[in-house]
PDB file of N, CA and C in Angstrom:
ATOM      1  N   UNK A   1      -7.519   4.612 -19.875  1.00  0.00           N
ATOM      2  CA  UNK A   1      -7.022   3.258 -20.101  1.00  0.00           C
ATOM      3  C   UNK A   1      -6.164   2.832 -18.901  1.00  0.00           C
ATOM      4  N   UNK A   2      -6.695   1.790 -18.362  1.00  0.00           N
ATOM      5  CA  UNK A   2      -5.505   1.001 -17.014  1.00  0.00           C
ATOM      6  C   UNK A   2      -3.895   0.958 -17.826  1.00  0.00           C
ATOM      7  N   UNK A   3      -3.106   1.067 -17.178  1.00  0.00           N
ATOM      8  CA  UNK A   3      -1.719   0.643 -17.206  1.00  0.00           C
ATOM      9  C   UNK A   3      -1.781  -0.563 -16.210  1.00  0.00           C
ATOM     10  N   UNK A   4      -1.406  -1.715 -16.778  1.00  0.00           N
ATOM     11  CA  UNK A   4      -0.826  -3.022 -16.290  1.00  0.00           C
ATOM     12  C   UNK A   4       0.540  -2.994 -16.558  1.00  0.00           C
ATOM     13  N   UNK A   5       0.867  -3.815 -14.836  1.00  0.00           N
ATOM     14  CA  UNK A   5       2.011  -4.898 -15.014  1.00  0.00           C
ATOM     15  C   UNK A   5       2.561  -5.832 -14.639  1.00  0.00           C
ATOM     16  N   UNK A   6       2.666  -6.854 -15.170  1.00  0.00           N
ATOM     17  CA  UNK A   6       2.959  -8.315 -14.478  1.00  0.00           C
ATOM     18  C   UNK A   6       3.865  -8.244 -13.948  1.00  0.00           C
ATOM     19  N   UNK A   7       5.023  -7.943 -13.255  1.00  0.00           N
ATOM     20  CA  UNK A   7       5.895  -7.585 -13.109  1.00  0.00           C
ATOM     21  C   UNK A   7       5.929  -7.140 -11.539  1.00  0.00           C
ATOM     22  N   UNK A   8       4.899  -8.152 -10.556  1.00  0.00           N
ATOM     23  CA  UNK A   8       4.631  -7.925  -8.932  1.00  0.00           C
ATOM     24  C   UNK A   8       5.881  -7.835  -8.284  1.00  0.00           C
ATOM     25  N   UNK A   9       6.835  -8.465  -8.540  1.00  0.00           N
ATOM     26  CA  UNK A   9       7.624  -8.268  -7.750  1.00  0.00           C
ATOM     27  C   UNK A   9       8.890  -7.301  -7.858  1.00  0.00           C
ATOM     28  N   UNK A  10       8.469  -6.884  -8.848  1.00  0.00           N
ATOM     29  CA  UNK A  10       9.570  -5.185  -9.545  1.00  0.00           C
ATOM     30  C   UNK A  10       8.534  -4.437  -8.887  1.00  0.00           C
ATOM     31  N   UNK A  11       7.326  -4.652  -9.106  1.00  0.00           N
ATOM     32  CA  UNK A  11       6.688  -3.371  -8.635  1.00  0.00           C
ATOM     33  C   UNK A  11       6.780  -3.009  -7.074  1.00  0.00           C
ATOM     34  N   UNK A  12       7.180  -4.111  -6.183  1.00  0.00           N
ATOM     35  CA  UNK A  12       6.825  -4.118  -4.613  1.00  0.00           C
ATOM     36  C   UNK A  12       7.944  -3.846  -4.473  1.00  0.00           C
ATOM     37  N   UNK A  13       8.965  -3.646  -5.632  1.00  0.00           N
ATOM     38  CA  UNK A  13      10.552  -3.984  -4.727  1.00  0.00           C
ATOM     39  C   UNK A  13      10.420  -1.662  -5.236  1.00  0.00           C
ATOM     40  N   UNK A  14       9.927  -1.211  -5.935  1.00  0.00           N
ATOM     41  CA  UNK A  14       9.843  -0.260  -6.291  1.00  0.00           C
ATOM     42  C   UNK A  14       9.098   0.494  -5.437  1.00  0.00           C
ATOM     43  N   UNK A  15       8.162  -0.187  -5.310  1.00  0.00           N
ATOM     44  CA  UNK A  15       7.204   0.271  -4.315  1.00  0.00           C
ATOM     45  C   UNK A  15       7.603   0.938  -2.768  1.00  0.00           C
ATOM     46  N   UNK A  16       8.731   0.126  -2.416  1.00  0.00           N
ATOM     47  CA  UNK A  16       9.301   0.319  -1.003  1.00  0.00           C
ATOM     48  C   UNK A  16       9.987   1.484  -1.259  1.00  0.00           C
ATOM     49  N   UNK A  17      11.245   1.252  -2.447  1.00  0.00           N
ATOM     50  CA  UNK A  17      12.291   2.736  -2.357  1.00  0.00           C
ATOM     51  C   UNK A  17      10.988   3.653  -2.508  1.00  0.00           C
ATOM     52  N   UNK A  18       9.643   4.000  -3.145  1.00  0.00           N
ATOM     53  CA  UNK A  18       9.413   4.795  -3.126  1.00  0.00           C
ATOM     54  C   UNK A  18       8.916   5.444  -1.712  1.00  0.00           C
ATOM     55  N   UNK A  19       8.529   3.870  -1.068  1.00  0.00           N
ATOM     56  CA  UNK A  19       8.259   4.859   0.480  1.00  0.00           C
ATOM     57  C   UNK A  19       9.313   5.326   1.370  1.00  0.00           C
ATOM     58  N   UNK A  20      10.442   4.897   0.983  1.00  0.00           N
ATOM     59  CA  UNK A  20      11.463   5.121   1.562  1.00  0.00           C
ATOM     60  C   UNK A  20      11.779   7.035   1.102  1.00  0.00           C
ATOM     61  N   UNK A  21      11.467   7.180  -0.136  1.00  0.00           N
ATOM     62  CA  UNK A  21      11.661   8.702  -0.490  1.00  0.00           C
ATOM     63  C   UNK A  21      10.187   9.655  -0.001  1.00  0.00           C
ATOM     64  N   UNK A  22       9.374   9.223   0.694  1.00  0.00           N
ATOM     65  CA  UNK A  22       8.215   9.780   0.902  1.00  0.00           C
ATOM     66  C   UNK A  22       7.428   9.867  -0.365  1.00  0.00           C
ATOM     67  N   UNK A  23       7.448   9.032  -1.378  1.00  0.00           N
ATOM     68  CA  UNK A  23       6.623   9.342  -2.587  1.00  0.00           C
ATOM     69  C   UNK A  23       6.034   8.575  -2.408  1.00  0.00           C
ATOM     70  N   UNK A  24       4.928   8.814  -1.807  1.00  0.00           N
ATOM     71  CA  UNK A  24       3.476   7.991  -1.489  1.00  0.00           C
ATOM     72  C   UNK A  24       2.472   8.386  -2.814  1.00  0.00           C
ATOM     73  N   UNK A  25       2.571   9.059  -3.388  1.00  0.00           N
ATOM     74  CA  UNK A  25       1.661   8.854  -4.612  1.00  0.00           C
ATOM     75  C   UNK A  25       2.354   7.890  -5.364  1.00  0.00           C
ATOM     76  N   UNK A  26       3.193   8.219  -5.663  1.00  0.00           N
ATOM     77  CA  UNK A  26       4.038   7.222  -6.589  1.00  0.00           C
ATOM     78  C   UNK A  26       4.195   6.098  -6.301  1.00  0.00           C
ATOM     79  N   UNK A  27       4.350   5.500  -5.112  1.00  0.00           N
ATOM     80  CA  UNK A  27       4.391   4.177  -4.896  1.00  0.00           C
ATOM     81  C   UNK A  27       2.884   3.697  -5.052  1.00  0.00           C
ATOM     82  N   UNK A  28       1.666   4.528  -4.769  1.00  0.00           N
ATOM     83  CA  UNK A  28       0.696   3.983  -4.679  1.00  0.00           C
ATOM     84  C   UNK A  28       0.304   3.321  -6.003  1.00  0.00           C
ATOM     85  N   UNK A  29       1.102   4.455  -7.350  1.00  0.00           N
ATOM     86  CA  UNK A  29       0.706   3.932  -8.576  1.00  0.00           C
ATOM     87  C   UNK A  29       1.526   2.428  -9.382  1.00  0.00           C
ATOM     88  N   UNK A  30       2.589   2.901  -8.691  1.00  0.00           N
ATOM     89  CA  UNK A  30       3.184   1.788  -9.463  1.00  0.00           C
ATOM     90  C   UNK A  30       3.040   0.331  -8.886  1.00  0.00           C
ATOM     91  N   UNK A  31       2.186   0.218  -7.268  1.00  0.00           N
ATOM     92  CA  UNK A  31       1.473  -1.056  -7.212  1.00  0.00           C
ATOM     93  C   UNK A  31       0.636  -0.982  -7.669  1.00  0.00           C
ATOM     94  N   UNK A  32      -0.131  -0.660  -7.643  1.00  0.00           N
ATOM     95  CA  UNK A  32      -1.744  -0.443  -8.530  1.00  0.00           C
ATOM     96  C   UNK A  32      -1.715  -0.587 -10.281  1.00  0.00           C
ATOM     97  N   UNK A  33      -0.436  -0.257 -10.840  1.00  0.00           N
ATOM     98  CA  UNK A  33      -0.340  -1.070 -12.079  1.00  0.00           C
ATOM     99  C   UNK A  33      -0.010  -2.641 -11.804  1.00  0.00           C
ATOM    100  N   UNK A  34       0.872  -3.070 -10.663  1.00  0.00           N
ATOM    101  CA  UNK A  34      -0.010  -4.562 -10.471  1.00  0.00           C
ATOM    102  C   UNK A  34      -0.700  -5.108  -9.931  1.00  0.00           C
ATOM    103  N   UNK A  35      -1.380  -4.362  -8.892  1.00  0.00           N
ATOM    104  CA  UNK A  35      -2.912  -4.678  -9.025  1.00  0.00           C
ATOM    105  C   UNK A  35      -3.454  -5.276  -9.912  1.00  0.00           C
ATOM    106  N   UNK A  36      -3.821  -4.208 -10.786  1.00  0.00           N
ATOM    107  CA  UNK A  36      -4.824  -4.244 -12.253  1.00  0.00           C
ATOM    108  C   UNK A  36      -5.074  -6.069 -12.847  1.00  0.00           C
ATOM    109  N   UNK A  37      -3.915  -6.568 -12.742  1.00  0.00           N
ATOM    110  CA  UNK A  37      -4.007  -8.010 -13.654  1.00  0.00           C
ATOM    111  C   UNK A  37      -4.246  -8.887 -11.904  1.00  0.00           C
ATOM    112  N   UNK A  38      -3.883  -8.749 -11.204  1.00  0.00           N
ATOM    113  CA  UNK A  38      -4.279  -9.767  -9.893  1.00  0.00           C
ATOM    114  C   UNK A  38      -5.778  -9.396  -9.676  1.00  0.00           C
ATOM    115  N   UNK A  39      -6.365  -8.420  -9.951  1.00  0.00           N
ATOM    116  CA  UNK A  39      -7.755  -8.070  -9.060  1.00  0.00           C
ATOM    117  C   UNK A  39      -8.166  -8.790 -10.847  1.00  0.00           C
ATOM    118  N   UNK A  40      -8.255  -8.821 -12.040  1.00  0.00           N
ATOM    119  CA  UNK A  40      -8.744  -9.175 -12.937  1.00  0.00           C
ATOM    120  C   UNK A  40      -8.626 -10.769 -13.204  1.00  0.00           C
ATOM    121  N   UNK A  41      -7.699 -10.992 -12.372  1.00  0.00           N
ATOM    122  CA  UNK A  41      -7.777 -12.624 -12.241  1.00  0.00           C
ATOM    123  C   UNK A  41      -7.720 -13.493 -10.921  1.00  0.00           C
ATOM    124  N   UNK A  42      -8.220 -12.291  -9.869  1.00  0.00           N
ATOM    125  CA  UNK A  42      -8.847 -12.496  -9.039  1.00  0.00           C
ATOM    126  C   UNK A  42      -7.748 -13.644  -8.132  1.00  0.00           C
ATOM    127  N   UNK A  43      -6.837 -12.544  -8.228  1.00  0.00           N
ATOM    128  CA  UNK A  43      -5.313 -13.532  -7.367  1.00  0.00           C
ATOM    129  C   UNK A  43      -5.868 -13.316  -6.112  1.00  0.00           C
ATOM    130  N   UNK A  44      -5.332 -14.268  -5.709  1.00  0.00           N
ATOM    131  CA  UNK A  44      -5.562 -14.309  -4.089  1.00  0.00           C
ATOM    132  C   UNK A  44      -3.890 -12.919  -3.051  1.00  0.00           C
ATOM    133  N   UNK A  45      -3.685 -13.027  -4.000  1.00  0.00           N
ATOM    134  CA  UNK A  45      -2.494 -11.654  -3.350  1.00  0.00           C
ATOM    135  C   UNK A  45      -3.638  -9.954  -3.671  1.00  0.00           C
ATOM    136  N   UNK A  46      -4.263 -10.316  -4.526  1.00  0.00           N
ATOM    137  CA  UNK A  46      -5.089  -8.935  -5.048  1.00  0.00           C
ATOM    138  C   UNK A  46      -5.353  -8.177  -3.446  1.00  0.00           C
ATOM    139  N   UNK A  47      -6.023  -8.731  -2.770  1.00  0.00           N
ATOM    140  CA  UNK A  47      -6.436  -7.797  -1.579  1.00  0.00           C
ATOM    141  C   UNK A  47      -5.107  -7.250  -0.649  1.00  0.00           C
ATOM    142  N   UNK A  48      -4.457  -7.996  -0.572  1.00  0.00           N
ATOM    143  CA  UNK A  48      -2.867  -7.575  -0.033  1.00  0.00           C
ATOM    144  C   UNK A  48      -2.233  -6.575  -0.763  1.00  0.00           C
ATOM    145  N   UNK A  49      -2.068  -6.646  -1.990  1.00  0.00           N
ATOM    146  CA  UNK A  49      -1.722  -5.380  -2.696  1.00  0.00           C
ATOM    147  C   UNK A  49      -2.694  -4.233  -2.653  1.00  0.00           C
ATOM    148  N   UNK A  50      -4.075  -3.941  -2.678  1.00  0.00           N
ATOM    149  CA  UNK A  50      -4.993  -3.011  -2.713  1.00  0.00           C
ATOM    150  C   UNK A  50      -4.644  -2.496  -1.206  1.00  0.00           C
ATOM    151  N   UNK A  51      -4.547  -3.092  -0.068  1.00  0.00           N
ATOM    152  CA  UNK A  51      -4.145  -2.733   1.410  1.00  0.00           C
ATOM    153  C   UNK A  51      -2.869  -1.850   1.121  1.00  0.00           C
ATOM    154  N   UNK A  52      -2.119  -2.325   0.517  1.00  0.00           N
ATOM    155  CA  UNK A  52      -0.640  -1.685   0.322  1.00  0.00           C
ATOM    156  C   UNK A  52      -0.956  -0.694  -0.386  1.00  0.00           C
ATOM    157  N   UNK A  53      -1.705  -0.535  -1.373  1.00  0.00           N
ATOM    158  CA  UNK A  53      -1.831   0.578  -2.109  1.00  0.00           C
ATOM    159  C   UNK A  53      -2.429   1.558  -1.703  1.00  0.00           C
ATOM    160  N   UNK A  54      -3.652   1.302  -0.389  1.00  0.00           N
ATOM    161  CA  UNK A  54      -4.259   2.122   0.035  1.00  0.00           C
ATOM    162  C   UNK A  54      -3.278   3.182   1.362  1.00  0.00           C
ATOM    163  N   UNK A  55      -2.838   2.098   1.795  1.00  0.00           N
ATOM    164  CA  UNK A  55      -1.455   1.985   2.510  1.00  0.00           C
ATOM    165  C   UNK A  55      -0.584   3.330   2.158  1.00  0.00           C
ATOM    166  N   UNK A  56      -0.174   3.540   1.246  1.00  0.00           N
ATOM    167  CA  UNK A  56       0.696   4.373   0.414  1.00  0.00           C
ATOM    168  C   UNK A  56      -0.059   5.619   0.427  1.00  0.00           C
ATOM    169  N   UNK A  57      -1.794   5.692  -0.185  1.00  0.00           N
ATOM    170  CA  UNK A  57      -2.405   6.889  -0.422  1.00  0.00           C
ATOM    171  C   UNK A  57      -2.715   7.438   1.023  1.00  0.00           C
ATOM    172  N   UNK A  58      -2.605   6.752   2.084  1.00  0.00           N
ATOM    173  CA  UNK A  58      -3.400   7.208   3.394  1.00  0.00           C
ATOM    174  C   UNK A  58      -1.780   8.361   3.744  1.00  0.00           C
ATOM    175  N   UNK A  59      -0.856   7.770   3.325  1.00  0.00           N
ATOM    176  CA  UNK A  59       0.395   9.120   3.823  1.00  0.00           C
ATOM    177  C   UNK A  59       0.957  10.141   2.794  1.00  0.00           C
ATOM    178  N   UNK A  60       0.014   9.832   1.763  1.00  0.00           N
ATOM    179  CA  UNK A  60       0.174  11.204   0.604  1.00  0.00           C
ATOM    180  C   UNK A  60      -0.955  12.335   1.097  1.00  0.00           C
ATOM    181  N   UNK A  61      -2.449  11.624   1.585  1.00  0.00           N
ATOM    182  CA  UNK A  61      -2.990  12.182   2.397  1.00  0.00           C
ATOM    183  C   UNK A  61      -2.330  13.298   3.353  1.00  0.00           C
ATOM    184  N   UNK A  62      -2.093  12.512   4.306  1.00  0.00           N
ATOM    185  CA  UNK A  62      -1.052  12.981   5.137  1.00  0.00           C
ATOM    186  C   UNK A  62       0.114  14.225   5.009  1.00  0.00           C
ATOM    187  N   UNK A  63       0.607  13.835   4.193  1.00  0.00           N
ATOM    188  CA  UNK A  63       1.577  14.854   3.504  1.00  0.00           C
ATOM    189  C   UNK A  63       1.049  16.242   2.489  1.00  0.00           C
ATOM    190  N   UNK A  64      -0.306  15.346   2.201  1.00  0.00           N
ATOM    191  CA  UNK A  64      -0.414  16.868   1.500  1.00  0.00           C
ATOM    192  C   UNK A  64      -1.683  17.427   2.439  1.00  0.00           C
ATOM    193  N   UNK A  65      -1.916  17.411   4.152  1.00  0.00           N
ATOM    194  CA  UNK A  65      -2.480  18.204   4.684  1.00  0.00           C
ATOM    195  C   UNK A  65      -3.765  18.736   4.212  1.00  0.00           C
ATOM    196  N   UNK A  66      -4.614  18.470   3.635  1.00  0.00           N
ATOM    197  CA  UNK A  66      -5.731  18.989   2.911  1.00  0.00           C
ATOM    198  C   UNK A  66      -6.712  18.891   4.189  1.00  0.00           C
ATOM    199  N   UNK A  67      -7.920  19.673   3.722  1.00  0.00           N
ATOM    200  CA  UNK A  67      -9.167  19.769   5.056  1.00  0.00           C
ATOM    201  C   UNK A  67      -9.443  18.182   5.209  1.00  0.00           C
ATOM    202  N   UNK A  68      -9.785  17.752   6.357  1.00  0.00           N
ATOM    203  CA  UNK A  68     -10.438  16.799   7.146  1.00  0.00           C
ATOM    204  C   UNK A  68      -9.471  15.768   6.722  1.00  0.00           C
ATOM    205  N   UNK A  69      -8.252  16.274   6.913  1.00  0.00           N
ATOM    206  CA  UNK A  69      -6.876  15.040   6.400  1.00  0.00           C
ATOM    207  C   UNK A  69      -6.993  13.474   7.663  1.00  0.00           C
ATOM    208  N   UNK A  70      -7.297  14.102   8.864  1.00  0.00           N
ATOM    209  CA  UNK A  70      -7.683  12.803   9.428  1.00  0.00           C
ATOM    210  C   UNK A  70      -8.424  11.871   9.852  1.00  0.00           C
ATOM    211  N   UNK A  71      -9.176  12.184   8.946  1.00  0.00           N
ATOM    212  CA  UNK A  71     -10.762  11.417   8.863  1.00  0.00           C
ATOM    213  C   UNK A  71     -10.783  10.510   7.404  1.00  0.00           C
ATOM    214  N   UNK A  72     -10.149  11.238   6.269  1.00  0.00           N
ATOM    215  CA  UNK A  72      -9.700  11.318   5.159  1.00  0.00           C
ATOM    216  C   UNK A  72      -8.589   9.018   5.398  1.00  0.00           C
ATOM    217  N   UNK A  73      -7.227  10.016   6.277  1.00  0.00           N
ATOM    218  CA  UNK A  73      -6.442   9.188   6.712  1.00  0.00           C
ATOM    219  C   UNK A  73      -6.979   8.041   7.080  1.00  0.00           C
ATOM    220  N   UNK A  74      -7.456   8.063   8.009  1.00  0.00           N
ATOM    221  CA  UNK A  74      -8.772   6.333   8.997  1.00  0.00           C
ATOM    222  C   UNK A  74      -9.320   6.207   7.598  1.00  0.00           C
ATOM    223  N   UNK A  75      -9.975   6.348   7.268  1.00  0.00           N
ATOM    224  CA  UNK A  75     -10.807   5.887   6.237  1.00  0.00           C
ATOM    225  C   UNK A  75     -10.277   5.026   5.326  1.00  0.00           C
ATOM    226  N   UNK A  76      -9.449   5.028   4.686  1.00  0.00           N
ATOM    227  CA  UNK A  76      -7.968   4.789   3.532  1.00  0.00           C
ATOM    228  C   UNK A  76      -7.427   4.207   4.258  1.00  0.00           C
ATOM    229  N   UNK A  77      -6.893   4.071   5.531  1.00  0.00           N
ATOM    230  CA  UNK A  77      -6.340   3.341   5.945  1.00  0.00           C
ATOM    231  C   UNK A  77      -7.354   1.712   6.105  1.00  0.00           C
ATOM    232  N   UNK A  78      -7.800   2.220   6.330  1.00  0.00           N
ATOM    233  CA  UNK A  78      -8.992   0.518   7.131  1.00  0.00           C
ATOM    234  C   UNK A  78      -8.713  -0.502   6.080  1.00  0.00           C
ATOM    235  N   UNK A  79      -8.531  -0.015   4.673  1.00  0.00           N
ATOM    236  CA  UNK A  79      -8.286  -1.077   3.738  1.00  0.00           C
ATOM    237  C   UNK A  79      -7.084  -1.844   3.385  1.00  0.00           C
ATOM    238  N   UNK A  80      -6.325  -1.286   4.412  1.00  0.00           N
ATOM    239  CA  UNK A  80      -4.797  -1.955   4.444  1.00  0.00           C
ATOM    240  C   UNK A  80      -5.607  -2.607   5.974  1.00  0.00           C
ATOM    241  N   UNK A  81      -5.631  -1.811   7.080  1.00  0.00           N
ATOM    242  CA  UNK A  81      -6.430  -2.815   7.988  1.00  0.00           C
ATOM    243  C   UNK A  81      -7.026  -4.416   7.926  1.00  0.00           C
ATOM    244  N   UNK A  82      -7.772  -4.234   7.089  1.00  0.00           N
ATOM    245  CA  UNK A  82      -8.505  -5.139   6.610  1.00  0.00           C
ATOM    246  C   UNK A  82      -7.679  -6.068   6.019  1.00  0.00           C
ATOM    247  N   UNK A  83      -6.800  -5.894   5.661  1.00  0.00           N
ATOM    248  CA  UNK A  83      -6.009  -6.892   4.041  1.00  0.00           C
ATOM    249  C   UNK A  83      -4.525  -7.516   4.785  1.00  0.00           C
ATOM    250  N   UNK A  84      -4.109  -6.360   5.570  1.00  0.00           N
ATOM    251  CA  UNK A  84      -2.840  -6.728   6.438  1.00  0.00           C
ATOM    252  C   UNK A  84      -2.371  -8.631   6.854  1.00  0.00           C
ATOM    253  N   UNK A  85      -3.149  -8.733   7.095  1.00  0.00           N
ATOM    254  CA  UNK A  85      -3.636 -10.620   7.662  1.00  0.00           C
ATOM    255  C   UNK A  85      -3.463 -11.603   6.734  1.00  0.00           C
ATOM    256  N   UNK A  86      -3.478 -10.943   5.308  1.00  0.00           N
ATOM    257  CA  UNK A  86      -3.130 -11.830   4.670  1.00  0.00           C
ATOM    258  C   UNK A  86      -1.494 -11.945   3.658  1.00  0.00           C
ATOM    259  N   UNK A  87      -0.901 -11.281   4.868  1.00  0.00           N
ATOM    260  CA  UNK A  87       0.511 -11.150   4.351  1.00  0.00           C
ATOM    261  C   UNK A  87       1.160 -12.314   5.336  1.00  0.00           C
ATOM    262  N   UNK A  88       1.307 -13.757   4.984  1.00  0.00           N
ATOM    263  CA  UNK A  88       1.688 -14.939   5.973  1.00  0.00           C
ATOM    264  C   UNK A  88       2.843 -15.260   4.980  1.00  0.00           C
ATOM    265  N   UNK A  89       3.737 -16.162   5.645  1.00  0.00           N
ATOM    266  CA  UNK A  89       4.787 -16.541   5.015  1.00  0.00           C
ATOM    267  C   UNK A  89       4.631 -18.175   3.890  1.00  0.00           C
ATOM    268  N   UNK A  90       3.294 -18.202   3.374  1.00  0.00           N
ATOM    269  CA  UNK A  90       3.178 -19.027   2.478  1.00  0.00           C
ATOM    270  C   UNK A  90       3.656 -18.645   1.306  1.00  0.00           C
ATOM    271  N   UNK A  91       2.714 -16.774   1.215  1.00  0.00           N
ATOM    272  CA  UNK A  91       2.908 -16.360   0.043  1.00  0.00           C
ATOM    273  C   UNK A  91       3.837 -15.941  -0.814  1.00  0.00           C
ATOM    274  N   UNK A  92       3.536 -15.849  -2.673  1.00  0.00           N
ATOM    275  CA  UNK A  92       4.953 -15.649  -2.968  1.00  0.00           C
ATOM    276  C   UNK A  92       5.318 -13.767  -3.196  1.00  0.00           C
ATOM    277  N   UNK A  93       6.347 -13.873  -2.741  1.00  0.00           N
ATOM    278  CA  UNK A  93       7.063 -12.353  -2.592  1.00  0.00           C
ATOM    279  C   UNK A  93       6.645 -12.055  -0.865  1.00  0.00           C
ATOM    280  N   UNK A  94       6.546 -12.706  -0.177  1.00  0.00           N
ATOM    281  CA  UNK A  94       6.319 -12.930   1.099  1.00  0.00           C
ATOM    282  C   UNK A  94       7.548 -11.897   2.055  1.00  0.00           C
ATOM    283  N   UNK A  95       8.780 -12.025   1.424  1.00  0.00           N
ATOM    284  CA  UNK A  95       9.581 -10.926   2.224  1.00  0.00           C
ATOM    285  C   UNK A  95       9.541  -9.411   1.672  1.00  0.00           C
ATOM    286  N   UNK A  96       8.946  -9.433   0.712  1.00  0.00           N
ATOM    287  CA  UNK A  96       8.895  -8.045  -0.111  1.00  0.00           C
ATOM    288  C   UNK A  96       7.312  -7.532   0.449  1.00  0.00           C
ATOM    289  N   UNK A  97       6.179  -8.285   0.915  1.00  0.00           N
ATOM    290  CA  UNK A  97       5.170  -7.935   1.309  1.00  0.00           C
ATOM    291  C   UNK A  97       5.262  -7.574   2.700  1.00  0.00           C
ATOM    292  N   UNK A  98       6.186  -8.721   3.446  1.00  0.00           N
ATOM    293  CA  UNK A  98       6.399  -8.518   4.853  1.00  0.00           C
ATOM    294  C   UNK A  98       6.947  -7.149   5.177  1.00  0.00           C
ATOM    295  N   UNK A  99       8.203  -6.510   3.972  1.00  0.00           N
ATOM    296  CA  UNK A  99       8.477  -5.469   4.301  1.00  0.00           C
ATOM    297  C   UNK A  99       7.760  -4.391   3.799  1.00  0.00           C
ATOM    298  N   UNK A 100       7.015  -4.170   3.330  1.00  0.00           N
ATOM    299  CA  UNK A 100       5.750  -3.225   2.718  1.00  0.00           C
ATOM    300  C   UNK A 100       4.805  -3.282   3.588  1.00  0.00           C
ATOM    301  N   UNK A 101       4.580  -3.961   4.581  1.00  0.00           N
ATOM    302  CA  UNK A 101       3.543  -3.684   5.953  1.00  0.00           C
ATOM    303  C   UNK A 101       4.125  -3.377   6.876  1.00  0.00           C
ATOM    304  N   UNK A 102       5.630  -3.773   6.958  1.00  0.00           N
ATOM    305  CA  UNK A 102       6.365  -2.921   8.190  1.00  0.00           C
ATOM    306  C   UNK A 102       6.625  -1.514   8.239  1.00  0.00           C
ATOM    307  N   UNK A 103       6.730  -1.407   6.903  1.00  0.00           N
ATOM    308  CA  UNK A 103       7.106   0.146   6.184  1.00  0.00           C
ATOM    309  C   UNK A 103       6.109   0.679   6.731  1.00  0.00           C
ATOM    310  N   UNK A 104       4.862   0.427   6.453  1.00  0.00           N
ATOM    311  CA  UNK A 104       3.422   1.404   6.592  1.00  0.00           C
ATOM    312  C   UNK A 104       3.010   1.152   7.946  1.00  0.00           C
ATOM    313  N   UNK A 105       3.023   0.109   8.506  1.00  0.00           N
ATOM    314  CA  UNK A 105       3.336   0.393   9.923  1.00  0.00           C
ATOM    315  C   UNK A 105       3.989   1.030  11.032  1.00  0.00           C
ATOM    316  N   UNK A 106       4.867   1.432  10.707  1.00  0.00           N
ATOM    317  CA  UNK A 106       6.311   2.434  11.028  1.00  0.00           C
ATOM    318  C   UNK A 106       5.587   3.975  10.380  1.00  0.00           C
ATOM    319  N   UNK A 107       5.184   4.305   9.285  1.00  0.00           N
ATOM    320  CA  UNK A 107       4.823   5.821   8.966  1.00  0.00           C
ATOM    321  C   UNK A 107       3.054   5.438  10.174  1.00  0.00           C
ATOM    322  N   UNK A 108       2.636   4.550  10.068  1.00  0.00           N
ATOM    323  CA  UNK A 108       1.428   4.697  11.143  1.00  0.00           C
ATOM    324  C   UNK A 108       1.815   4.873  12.635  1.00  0.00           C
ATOM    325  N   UNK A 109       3.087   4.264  12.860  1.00  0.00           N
ATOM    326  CA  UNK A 109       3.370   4.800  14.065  1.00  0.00           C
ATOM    327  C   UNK A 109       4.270   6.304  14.294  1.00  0.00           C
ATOM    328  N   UNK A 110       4.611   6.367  13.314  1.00  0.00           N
ATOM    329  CA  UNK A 110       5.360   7.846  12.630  1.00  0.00           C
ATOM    330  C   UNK A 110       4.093   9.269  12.582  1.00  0.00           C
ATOM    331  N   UNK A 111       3.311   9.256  12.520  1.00  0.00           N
ATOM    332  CA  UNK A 111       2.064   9.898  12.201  1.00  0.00           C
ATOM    333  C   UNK A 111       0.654   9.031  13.136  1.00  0.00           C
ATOM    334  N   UNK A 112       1.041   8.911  14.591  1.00  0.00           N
ATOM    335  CA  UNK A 112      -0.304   8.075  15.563  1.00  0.00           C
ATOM    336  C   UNK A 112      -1.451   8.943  15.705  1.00  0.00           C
ATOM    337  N   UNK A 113      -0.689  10.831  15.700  1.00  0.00           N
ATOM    338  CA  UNK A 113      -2.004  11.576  15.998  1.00  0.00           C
ATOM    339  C   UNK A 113      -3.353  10.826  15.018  1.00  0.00           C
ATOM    340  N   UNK A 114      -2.778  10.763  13.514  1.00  0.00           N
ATOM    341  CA  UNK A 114      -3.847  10.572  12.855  1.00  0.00           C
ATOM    342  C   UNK A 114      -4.989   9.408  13.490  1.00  0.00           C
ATOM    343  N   UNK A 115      -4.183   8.512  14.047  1.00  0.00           N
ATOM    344  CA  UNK A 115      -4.852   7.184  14.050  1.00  0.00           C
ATOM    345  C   UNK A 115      -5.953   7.255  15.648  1.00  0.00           C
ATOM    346  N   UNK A 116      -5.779   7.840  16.154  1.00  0.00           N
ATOM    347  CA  UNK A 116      -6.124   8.087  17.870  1.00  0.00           C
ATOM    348  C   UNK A 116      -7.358   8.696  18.259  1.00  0.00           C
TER     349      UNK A 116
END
């Protein structure tokens, strides 16, 4: 059963302390419970959050070192790649998104071997 929650902007503001503690699984989940209702009603923030979420799993990757971790990494990453562009200052929670791509930008430049 999905766990939803409306609640985007608790979740992004949660989302950050968790990258701030290196809990990249955990942050990945608790955007991805708001995901669930934006990708089902087909918000136009939905792809910005799925980037962020993928965002999050590409440095749990990372952290938990497993075989072909940087191939693994690129891969997972491309979907924050892809989605990044649509974090502009129209949108709403716009400083909470702005700082959730700086964050993951900073562990991408924190971790470049992977990306190179």
């Amino acid at each position: 059963m999905l766990t939803m929650n409306d609640d985007l902007e608790g979740a992004l503001k949660e989302y950050l302390q968790l990258l701030d503690k290196e809990s990249y699984f955990e942050a990945h989940e608790v955007l991805e419970e708001a995901w669930h209702p934006l990708r089902l009603k087909k918000h136009p923030l939905a792809n910005l959050a799925k980037g962020l979420i993928n965002g999050a799993i590409t440095f749990e990757h990372i952290k938990r070192n497993r075989a072909n971790v940087k191939s693994k990494a690129q891969r997972v990453i491309a979907s924050y790649e892809r989605h990044k562009h649509l974090c502009m200052s129209e949108i709403e929670y716009y400083s909470l998104f702005k700082e959730a791509c700086e964050k993951i930008e900073m562990l991408k430049l924190k971790h470049l071997e992977m990306f190179t």
